[in-house]
Protein backbone atom coordinates (compact mmCIF):
# COMPACT_ATOMS: atom_id res chain seq x y z
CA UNK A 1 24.80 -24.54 6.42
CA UNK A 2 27.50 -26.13 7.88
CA UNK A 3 30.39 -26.95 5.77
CA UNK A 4 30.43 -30.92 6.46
CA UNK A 5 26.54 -31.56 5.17
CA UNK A 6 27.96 -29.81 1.48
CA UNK A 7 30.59 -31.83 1.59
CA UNK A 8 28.57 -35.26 1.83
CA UNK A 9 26.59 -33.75 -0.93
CA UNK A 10 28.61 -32.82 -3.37
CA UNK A 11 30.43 -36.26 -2.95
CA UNK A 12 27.33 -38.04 -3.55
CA UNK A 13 26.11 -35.40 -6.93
CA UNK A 14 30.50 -36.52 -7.85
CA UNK A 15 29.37 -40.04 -7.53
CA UNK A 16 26.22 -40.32 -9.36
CA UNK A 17 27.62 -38.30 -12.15
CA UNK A 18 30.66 -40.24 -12.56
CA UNK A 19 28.80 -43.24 -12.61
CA UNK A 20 26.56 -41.83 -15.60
CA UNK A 21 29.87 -41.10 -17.25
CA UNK A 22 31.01 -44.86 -16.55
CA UNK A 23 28.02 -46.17 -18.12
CA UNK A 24 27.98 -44.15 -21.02
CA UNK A 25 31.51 -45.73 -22.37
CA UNK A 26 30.00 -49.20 -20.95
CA UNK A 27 26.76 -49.49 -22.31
CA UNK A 28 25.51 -46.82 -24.79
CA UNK A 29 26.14 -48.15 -28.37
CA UNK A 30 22.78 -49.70 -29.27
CA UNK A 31 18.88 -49.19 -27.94
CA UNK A 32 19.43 -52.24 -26.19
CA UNK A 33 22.00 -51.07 -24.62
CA UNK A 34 20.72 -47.39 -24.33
CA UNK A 35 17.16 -48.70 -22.55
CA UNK A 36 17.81 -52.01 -20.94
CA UNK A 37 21.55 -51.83 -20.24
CA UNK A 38 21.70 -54.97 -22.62
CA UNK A 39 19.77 -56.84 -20.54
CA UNK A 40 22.91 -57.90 -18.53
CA UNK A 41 22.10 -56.63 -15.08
CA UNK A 42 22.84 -58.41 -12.22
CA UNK A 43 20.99 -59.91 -9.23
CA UNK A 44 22.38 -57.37 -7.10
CA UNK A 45 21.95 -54.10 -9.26
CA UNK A 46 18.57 -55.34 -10.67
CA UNK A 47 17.08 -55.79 -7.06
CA UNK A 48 18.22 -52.78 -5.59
CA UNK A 49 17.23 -50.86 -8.82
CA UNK A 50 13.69 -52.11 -8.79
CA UNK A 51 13.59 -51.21 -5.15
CA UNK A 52 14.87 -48.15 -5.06
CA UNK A 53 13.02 -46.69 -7.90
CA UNK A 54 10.29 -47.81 -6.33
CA UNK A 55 10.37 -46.57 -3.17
CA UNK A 56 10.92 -43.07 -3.97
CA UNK A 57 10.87 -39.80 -0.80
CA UNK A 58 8.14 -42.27 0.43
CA UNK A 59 10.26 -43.90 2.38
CA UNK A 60 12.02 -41.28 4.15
CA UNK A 61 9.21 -38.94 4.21
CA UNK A 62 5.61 -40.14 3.60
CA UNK A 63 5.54 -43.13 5.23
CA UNK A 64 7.57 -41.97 8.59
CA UNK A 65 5.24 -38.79 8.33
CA UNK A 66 1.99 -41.02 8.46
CA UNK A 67 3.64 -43.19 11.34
CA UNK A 68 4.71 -40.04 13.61
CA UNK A 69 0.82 -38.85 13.07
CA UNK A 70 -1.62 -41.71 13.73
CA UNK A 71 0.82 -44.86 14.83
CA UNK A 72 1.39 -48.28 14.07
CA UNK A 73 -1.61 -48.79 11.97
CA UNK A 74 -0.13 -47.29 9.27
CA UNK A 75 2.28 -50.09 8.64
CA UNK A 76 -0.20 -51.68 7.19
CA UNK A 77 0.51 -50.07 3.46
CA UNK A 78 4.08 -50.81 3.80
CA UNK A 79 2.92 -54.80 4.91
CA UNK A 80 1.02 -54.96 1.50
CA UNK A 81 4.10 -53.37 -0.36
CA UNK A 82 6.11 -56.24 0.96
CA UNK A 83 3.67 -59.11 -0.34
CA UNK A 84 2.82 -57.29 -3.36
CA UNK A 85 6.22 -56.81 -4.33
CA UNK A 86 7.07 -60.77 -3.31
CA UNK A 87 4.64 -62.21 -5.56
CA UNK A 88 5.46 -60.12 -8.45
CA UNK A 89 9.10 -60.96 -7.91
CA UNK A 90 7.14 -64.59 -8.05
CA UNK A 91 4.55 -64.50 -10.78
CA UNK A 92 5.97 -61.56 -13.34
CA UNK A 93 9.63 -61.09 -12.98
CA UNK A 94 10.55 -64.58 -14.40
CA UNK A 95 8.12 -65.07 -17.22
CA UNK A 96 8.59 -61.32 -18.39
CA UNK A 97 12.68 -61.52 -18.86
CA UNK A 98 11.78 -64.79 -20.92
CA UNK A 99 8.60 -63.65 -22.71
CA UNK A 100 10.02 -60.33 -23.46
CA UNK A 101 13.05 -61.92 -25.12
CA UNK A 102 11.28 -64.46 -26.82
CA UNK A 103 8.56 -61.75 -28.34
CA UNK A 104 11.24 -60.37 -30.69
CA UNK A 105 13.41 -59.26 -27.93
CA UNK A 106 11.04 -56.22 -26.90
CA UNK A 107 12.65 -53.56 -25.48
CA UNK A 108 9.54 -51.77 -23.57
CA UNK A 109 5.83 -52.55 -22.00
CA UNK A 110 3.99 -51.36 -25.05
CA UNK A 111 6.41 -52.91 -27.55
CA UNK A 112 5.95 -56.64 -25.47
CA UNK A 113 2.25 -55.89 -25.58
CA UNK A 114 1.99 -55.41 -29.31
CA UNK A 115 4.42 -58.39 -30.17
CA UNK A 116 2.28 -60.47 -27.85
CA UNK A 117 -1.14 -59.53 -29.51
CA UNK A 118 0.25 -58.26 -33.05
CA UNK A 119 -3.86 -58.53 -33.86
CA UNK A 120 -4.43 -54.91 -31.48
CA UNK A 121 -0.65 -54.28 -31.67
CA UNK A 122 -1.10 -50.34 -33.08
CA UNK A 123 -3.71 -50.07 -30.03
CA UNK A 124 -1.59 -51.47 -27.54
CA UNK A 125 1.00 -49.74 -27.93
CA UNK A 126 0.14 -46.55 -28.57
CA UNK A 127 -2.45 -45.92 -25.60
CA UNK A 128 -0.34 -47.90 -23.29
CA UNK A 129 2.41 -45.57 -24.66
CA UNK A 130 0.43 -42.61 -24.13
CA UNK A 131 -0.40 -43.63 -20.37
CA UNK A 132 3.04 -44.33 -19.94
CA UNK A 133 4.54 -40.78 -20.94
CA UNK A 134 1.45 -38.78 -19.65
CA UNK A 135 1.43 -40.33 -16.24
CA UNK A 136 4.91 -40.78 -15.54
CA UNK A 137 5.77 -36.37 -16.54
CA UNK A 138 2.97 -35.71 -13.20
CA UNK A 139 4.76 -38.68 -11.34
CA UNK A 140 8.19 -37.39 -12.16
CA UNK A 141 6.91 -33.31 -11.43
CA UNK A 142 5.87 -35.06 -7.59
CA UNK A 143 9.11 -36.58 -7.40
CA UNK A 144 10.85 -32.80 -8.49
CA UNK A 145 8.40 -31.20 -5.65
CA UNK A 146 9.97 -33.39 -2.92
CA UNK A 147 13.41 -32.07 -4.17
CA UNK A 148 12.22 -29.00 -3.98
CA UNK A 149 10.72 -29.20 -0.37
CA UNK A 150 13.67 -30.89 0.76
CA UNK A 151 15.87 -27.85 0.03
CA UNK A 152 13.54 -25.50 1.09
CA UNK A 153 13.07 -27.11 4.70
CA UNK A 154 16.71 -28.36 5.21
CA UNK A 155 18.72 -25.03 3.78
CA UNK A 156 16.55 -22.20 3.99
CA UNK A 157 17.70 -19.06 2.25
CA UNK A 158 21.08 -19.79 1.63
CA UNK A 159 20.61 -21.65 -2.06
CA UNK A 160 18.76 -18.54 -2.90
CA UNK A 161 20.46 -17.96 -6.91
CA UNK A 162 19.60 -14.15 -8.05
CA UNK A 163 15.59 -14.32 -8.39
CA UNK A 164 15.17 -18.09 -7.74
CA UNK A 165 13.85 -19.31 -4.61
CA UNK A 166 15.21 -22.51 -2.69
CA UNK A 167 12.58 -24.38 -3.99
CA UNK A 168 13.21 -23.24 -7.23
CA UNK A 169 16.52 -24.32 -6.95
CA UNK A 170 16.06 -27.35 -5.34
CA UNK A 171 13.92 -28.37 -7.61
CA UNK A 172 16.35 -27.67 -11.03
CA UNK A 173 19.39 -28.64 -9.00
CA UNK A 174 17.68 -32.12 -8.86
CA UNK A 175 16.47 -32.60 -12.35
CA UNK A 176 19.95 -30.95 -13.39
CA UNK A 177 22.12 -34.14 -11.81
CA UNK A 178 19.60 -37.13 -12.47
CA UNK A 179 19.11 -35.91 -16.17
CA UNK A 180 23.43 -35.44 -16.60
CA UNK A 181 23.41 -39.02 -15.44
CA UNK A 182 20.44 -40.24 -17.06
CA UNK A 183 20.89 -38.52 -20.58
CA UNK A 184 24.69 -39.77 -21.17
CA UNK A 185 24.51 -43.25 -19.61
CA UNK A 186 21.24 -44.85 -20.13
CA UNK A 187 19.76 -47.78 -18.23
CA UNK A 188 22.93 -48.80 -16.94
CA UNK A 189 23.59 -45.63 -15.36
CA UNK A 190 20.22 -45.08 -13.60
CA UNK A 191 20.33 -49.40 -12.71
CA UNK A 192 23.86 -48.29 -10.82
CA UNK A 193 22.85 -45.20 -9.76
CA UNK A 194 20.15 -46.74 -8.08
CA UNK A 195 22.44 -49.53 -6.85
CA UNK A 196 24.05 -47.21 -4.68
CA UNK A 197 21.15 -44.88 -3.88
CA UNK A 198 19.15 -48.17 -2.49
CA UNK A 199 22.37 -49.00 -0.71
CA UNK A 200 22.63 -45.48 0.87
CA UNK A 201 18.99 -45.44 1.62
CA UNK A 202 18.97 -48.45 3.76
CA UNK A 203 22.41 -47.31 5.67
CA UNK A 204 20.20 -44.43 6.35
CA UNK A 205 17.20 -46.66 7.73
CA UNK A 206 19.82 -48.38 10.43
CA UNK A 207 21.74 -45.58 11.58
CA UNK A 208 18.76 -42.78 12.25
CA UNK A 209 16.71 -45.33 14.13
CA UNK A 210 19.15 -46.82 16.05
CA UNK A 211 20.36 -43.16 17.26
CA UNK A 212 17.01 -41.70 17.80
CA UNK A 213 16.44 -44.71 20.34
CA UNK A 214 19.92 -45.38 21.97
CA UNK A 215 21.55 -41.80 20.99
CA UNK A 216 21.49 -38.34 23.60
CA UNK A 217 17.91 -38.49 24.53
CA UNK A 218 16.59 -41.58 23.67
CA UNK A 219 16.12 -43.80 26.47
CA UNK A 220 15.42 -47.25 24.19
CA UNK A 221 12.72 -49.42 23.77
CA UNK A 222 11.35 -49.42 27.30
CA UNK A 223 11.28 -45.45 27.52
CA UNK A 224 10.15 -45.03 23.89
CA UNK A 225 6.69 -47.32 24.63
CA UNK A 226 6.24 -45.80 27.86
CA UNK A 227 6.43 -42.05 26.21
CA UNK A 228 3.68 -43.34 23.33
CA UNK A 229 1.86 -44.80 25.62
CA UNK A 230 0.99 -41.70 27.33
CA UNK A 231 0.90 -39.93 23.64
CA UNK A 232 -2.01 -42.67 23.03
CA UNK A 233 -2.71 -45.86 24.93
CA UNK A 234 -3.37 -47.44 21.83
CA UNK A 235 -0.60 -45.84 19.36
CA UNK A 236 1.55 -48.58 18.64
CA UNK A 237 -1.54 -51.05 17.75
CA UNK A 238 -1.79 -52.56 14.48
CA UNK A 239 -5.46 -52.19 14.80
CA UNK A 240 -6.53 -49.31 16.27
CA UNK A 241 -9.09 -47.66 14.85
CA UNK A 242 -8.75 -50.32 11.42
CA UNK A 243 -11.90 -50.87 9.59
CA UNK A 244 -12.33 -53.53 7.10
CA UNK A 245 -12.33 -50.79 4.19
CA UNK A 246 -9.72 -49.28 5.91
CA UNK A 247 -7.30 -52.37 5.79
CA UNK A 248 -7.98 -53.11 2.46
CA UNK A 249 -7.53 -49.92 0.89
CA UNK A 250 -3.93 -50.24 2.88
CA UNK A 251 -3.04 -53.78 1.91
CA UNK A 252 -3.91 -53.29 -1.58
CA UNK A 253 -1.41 -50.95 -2.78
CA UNK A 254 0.58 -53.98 -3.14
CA UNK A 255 -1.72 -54.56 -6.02
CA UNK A 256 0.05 -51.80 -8.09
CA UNK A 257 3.28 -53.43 -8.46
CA UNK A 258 2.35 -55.36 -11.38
CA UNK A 259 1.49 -52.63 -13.45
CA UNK A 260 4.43 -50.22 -12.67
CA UNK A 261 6.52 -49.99 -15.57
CA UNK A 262 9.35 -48.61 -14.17
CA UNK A 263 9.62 -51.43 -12.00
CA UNK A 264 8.84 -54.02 -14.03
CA UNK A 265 11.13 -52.87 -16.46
CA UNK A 266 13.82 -54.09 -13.98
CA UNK A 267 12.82 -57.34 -14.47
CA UNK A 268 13.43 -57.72 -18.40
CA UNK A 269 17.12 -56.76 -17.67
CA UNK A 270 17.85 -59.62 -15.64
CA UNK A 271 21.25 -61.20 -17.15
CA UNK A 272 19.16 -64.19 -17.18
CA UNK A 273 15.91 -66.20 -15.99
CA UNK A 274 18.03 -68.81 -13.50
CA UNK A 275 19.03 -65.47 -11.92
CA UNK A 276 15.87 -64.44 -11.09
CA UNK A 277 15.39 -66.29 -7.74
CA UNK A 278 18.58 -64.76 -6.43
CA UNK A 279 17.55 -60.67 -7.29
CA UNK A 280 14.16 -61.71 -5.98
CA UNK A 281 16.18 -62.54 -2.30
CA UNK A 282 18.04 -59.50 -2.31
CA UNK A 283 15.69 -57.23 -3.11
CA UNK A 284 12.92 -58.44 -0.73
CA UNK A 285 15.83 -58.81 1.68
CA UNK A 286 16.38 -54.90 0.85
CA UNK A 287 12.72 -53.96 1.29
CA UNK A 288 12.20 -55.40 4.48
CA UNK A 289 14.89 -53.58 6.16
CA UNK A 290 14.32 -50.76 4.20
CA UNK A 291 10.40 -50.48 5.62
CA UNK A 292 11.39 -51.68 9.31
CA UNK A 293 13.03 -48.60 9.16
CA UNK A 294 11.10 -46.57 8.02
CA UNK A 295 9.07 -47.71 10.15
CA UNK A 296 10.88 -47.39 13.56
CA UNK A 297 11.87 -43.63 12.18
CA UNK A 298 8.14 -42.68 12.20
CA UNK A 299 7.25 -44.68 16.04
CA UNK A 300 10.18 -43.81 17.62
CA UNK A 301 10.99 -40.74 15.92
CA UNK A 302 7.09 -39.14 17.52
CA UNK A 303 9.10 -40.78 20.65
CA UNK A 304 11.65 -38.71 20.85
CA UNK A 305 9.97 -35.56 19.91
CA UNK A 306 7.68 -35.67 22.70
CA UNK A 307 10.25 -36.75 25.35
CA UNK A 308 12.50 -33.81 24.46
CA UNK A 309 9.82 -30.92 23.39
CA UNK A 310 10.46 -30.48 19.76
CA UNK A 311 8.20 -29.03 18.13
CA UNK A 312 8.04 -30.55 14.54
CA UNK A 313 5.10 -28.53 12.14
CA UNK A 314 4.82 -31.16 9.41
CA UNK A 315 5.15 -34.69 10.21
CA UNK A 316 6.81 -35.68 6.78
CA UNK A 317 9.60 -33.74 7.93
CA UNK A 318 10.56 -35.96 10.82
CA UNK A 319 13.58 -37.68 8.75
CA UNK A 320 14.76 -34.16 7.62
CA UNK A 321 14.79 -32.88 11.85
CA UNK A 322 15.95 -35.58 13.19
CA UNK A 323 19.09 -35.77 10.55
CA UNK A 324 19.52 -31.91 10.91
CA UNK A 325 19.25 -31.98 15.15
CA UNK A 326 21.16 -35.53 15.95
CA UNK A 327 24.06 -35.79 13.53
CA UNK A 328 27.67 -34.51 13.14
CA UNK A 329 27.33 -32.45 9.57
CA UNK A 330 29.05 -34.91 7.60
CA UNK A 331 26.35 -37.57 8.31
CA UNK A 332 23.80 -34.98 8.20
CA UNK A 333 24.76 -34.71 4.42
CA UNK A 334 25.22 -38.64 4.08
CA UNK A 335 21.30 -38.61 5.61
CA UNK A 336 20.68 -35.42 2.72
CA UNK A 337 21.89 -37.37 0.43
CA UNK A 338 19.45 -40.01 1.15
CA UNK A 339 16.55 -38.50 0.24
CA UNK A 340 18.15 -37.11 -2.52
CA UNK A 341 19.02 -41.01 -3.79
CA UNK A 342 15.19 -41.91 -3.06
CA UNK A 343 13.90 -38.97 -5.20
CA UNK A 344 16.43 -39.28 -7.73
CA UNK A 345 16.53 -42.97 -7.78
CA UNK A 346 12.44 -42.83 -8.67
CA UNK A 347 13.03 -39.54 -11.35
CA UNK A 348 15.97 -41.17 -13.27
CA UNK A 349 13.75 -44.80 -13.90
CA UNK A 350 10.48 -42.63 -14.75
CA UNK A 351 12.12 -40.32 -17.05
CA UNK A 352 14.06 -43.53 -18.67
CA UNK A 353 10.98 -45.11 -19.05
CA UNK A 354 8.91 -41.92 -20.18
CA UNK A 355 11.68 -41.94 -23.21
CA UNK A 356 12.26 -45.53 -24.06
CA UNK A 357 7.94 -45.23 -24.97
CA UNK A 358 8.59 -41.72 -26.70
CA UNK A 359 11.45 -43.30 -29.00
CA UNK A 360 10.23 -46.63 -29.47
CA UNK A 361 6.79 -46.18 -29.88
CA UNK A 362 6.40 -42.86 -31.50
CA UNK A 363 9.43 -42.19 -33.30
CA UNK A 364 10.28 -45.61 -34.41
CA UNK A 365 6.71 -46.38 -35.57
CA UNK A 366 5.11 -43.44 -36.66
CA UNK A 367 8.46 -41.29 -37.67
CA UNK A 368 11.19 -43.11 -38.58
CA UNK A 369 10.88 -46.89 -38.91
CA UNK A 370 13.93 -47.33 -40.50
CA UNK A 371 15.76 -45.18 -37.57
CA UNK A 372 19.25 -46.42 -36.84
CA UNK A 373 20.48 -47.39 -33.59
CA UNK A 374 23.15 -44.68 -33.10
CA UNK A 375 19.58 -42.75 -33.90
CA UNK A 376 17.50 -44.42 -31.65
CA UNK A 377 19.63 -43.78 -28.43
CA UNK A 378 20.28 -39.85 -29.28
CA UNK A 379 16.39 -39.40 -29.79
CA UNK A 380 16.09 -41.30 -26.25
CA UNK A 381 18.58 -38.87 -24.54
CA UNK A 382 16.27 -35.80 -26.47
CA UNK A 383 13.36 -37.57 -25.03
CA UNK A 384 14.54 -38.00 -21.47
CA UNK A 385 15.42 -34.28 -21.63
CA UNK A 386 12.20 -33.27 -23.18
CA UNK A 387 10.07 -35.03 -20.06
CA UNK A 388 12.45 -34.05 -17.75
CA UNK A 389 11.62 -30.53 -18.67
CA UNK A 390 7.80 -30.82 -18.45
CA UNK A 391 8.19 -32.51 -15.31
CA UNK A 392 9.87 -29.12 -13.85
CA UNK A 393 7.48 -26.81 -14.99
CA UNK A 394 4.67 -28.94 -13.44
CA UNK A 395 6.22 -28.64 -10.42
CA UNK A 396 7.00 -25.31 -10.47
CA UNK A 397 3.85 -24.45 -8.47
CA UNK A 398 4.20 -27.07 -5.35
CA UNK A 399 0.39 -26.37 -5.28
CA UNK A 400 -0.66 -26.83 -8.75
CA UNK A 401 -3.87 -28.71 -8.85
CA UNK A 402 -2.14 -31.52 -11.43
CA UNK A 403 0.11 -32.50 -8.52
CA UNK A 404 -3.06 -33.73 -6.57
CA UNK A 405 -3.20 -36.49 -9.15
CA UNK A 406 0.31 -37.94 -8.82
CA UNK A 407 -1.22 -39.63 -5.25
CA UNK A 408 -3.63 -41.49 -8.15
CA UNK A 409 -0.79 -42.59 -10.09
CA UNK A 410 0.33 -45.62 -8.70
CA UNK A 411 -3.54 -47.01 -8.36
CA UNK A 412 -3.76 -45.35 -12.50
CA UNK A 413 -0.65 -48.12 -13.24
CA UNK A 414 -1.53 -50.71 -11.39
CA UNK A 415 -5.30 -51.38 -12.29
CA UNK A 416 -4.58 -50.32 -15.93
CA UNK A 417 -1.64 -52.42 -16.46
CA UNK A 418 -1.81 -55.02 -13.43
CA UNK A 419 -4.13 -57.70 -14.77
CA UNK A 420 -3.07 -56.97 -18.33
CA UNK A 421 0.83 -57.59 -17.48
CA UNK A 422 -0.23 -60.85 -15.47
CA UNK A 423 -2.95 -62.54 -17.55
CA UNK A 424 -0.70 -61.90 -20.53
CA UNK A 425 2.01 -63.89 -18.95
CA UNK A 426 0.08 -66.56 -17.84
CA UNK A 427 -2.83 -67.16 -19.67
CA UNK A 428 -2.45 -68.34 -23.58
CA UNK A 429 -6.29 -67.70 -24.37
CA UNK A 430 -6.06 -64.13 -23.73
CA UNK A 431 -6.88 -61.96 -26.63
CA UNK A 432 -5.46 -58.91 -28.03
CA UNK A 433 -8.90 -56.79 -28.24
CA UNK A 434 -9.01 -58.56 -24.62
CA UNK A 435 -6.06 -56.66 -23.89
CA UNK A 436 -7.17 -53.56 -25.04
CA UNK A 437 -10.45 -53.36 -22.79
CA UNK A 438 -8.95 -54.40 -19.70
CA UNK A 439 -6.24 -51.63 -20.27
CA UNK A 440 -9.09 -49.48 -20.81
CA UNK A 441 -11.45 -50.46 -18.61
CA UNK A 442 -8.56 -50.67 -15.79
CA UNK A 443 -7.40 -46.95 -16.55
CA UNK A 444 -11.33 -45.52 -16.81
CA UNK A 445 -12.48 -46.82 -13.58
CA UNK A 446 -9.65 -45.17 -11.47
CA UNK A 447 -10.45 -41.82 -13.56
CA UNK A 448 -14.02 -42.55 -12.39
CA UNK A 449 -14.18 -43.43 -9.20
CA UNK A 450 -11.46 -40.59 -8.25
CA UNK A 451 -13.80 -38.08 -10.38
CA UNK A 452 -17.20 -39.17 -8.54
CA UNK A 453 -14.91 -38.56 -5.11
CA UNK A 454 -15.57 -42.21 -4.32
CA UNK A 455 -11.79 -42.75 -2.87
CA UNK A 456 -12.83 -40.41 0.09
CA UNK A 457 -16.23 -41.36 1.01
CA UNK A 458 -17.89 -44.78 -0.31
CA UNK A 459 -21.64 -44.51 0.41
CA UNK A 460 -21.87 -42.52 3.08
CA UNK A 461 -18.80 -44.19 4.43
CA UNK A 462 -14.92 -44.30 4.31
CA UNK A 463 -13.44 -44.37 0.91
CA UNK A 464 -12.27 -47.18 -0.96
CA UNK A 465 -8.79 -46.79 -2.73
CA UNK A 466 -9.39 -46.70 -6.08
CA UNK A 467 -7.33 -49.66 -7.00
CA UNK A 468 -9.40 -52.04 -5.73
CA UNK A 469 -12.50 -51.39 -8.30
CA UNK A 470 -9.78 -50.53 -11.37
CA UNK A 471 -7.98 -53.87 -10.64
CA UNK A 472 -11.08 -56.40 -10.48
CA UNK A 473 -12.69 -54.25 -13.53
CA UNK A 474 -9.96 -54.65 -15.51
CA UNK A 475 -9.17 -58.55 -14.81
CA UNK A 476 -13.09 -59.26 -15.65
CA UNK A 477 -12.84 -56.96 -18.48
CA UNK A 478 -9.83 -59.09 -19.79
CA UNK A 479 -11.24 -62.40 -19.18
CA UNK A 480 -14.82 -62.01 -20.75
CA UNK A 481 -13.75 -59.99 -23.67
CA UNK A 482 -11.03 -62.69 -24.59
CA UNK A 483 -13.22 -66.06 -24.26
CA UNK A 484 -15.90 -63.90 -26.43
CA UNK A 485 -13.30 -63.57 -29.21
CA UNK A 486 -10.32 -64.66 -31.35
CA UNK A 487 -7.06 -65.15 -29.76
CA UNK A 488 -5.69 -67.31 -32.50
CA UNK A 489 -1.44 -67.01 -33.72
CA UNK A 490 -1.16 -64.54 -30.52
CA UNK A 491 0.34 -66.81 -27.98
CA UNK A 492 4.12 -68.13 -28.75
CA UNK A 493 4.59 -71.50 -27.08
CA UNK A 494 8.37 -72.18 -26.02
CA UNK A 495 10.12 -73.69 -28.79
CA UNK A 496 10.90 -77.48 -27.40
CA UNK A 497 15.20 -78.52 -27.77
C-alpha cells in the first residue's frame, strides 16, 4: 500500500478524533448537551449531518454499483430520495424542533411521543424504544460490514494483525475511531464529524467523475454515450425496462425519511425554527450534488471500464477501482477516506441514537428516575459502547443471515414511524392508543409482507417494496383508531403572546 493513501488516512482518523475531543470540552456537561449538542446546531452542520448520516456507503458503493449494472433506470431511487427528503425538510423538520421543545423539551423520538400522548406514554416509548435499539444494532453491524469490505478489497493482506483477517480488522478499526469520537463528544461530535465527512463526500462526488470522463482514458461525454451505447442501446434510459411496480417501489423509498430517527433527530437540534429554511437549502443543495455524482460515477464509471478492458468482479466496487487505478496515492486516501466518512458518518448517528433510547428510556424510567445529569451522559457513553459492540459481533460473519434484514430496515423505520411522526405533528385529533396501532400496525406489515416473500414476487409478479403496504397500513391504522377514541388533554396548542 503505497505510503501516500496511509497518509490521507490517518489524517482524516487525526481529524475526526480531534474533533470528538473538541466537542467533549464544548458540549458534554448535561444530556442535552450529551444527545442533542444543546440543540444549538447550525444550518450548516445540521444539514450536512442529516445528510451525511443518511446517506451512508450507499452513496459511494450501492447506488454507483446498481448504475454500472443495469443503467440509468436506477436513478430513479435516488430521484425519490431527493423529494422525500425535500418535503420532510418541509412538513417535519420545522414543527418537530418546535413541538419537541414545547413537549417538555424532549430529548428523543420515544420521549416526544410519550409527552405528546402521556395517555399511551409507557407504550410509546418503550416499543418505539425497543425498535429503535433493536433495529439500529443490525443497521449499524451493515454499516461495520462495509468497513470491513472496504479494507478487505482496497488493502488486501497487508492489515492482516496476528490471527485477524482484513476484514476483521477493518471492521474493529472502524467501530474503534467512530466510537473514540462518539463516546467522549456526544452529538456535537458526530453533528461535526459528519460536517466534514458530508463535505469530503461530495469533494469526492466532483473530482472522481470529472476524471473518469476528462482524465487518461476518458474521452468525455460524446465518447462515454457512444461506448454505452454499444454496451446497451437503451442503457442510459430512464425507462428502460420500468414497470409501474417497478417505479414505485423506487420512488418510494423517499417515503422512509420521515420515520428515520437518526435523521430526524437532526432536525430537533436546529439552533432555532427561523433557521430551518436555510439548513433545509443547504442540505438539499448537498444531496443533489451528492446523488449527481453518484450518479455519473456509476454511468460513466461502466464507461470507462469497457473502453479500457477492466475487468471489475463486483459492481459496488467501482468507486473503490476507479480511486485505486486513476489517482496519485494521496488522493487515493482522500477518496478512502470517503467511504470511510459515509460509513462512519451513518455508524456514529445510529449508535448515538441507539444510546440516547437506552439511557433515556430504559435507564431513566425504569432504573433510575432520579438519575443525575453528570449520570445520564456517562450511562449514554456505556450505552453507545455497549451497541457498538453488538453491532461488531453481528457483523463478524459478512454472511450472517441477520445482515439480510438490514436491506428491510429503512422500509421497518419508515412505515413504523413515518405516518406516526407526521400525523402527530400535524393533526391535533390524533390519539395516543392511535399512535400505538399505527406504530404497530406500520412495523407488523413490513415483518409480514417480507416474511410471506411478497417484496420479491407480488402475485405472480414483480415485488412490491415493502414500504408501500407498511406506510398506507399504518396512516389508516392511525386515522381510524384515533376518530374511534379519546384524544382529549393530548394535543398542546401554542401558547398565544
Amino acid at each position: 500500500m503505497a505510503t501516500g493513501v496511509w497518509i490521507s488516512l490517518i489524517l482524516y482518523f487525526g481529524l475526526m478524533v480531534g474533533i470528538g475531543f473538541y466537542a467533549w470540552l464544548k458540549s458534554t456537561a448535561s444530556s442535552e448537551e450529551y444527545m442533542l449538542g444543546g440543540r444549538n446546531l447550525s444550518p450548516a452542520v445540521a444539514a450536512l449531518s442529516a445528510g451525511a448520516s443518511d446517506m451512508s456507503g450507499w452513496l459511494l458503493l450501492g447506488l454507483p454499483g446498481a448504475l454500472y449494472a443495469s443503467g440509468l433506470v436506477e436513478a430513479w431511487i435516488g430521484i425519490g430520495l431527493f423529494v422525500g427528503a425535500f418535503v420532510n425538510w418541509i412538513v417535519v423538520a420545522p414543527r418537530l424542533r418546535e413541538q419537541t421543545e414545547r413537549y417538555d423539551n424532549s430529548l428523543t423520538i420515544p420521549q416526544f411521543l410519550s409527552k405528546r400522548f402521556p395517555t399511551r406514554a409507557l407504550a410509546l416509548r418503550t416499543v418505539s424504544a425497543i425498535i429503535i435499539v433493536v433495529f439500529f444494532s443490525v443497521y449499524t453491524a451493515s454499516g461495520l460490514v462495509a468497513g470491513g469490505k472496504l479494507v478487505q478489497s482496497a488493502f488486501g493482506d497487508v492489515v492482516n494483525i496476528a490471527s485477524f483477517t482484513d476484514y476483521s480488522v477493518g471492521i474493529w478499526g472502524t467501530l474503534a475511531v467512530v466510537l473514540l469520537y462518539t463516546v467522549v463528544g456526544g452529538f456535537l461530535a458526530v453533528s461535526l464529524t459528519d460536517f466534514c465527512q458530508g463535505v469530503i463526500m461530495m469533494l469526492a462526488l466532483i473530482i472522481m467523475p470529472a476524471v473518469v470522463l476528462f482524465g487518461s482514458g476518458g474521452g468525455g461525454f460524446s465518447q462515454a454515450s457512444q461506448t454505452l451505447a454499444e454496451v446497451d442501446p437503451n442503457y442510459l434510459s430512464l425507462t428502460n425496462g420500468l414497470t409501474l411496480v417497478g417505479f414505485l417501489s423506487a420512488v418510494t423509498w423517499g417515503l422512509g425519511y420521515f420515520g428515520q430517527p437518526h435523521i430526524i433527530v437532526r432536525f430537533m437540534a436546529v439552533r432555532s425554527v427561523a433557521e430551518v429554511p436555510k439548513a433545509r437549502n443547504i442540505g438539499m443543495s448537498w444531496m443533489g450534488i451528492s446523488l449527481i455524482g453518484a450518479v455519473c460515477v456509476g454511468v460513466f464509471g461502466r464507461a470507462y471500464a469497457v473502453r479500457n478492458g477492466l475487468d471489475v468482479g463486483d459492481a459496488e466496487t467501482i468507486f473503490i477501482v476507479l480511486a485505486d487505478l486513476l489517482f496519485h496515492p494521496l488522493v487515493t486516501g482522500f477518496l478512502f477516506a470517503a467511504l470511510l466518512a459515509a460509513i462512519m458518518s451513518t455508524i456514529s448517528s445510529q449508535l448515538l441514537v441507539a444510546s440516547s433510547s437506552l439511557t433515556e428510556d430504559f435507564y431513566r424510567l425504569f432504573l433510575r428516575k432520579e438519575a443525575t445529569e453528570s449520570e445520564s451522559v456517562m450511562i449514554g457513553r456505556i450505552s453507545v459502547l455497549l451497541v457498538g459492540i453488538v453491532a461488531a459481533f453481528i457483523a463478524s460473519d459478512p454472511n450472517s443471515e441477520v445482515l439480510g434484514l438490514v436491506s428491510n430496515a429503512w422500509a421497518g423505520f419508515g412505515a413504523a414511524f413515518g405516518p406516526l411522526i407526521i400525523l402527530s405533528l400535524t393533526w391535533p385529533r390524533m390519539s395516543g392508543t392511535g399512535a400505538v396501532a399505527g406504530l404497530v400496525a406500520g412495523a407488523a406489515t413490513v415483518i409480514v409482507w417480507i416474511a410471506l416473500g411478497w417484496n420479491a414476487s407480488f402475485l405472480g409478479g414483480p415485488g412490491v417494496y415493502e414500504i408501500i403496504p407498511g406506510f398506507i397500513v399504518a396512516w389508516l391504522a392511525i386515522y381510524v383508531v384515533s376518530l374511534a377514541t379519546q384524544s382529549t388533554g393530548e394535543f398542546r396548542a401554542v401558547e398565544a403572546r
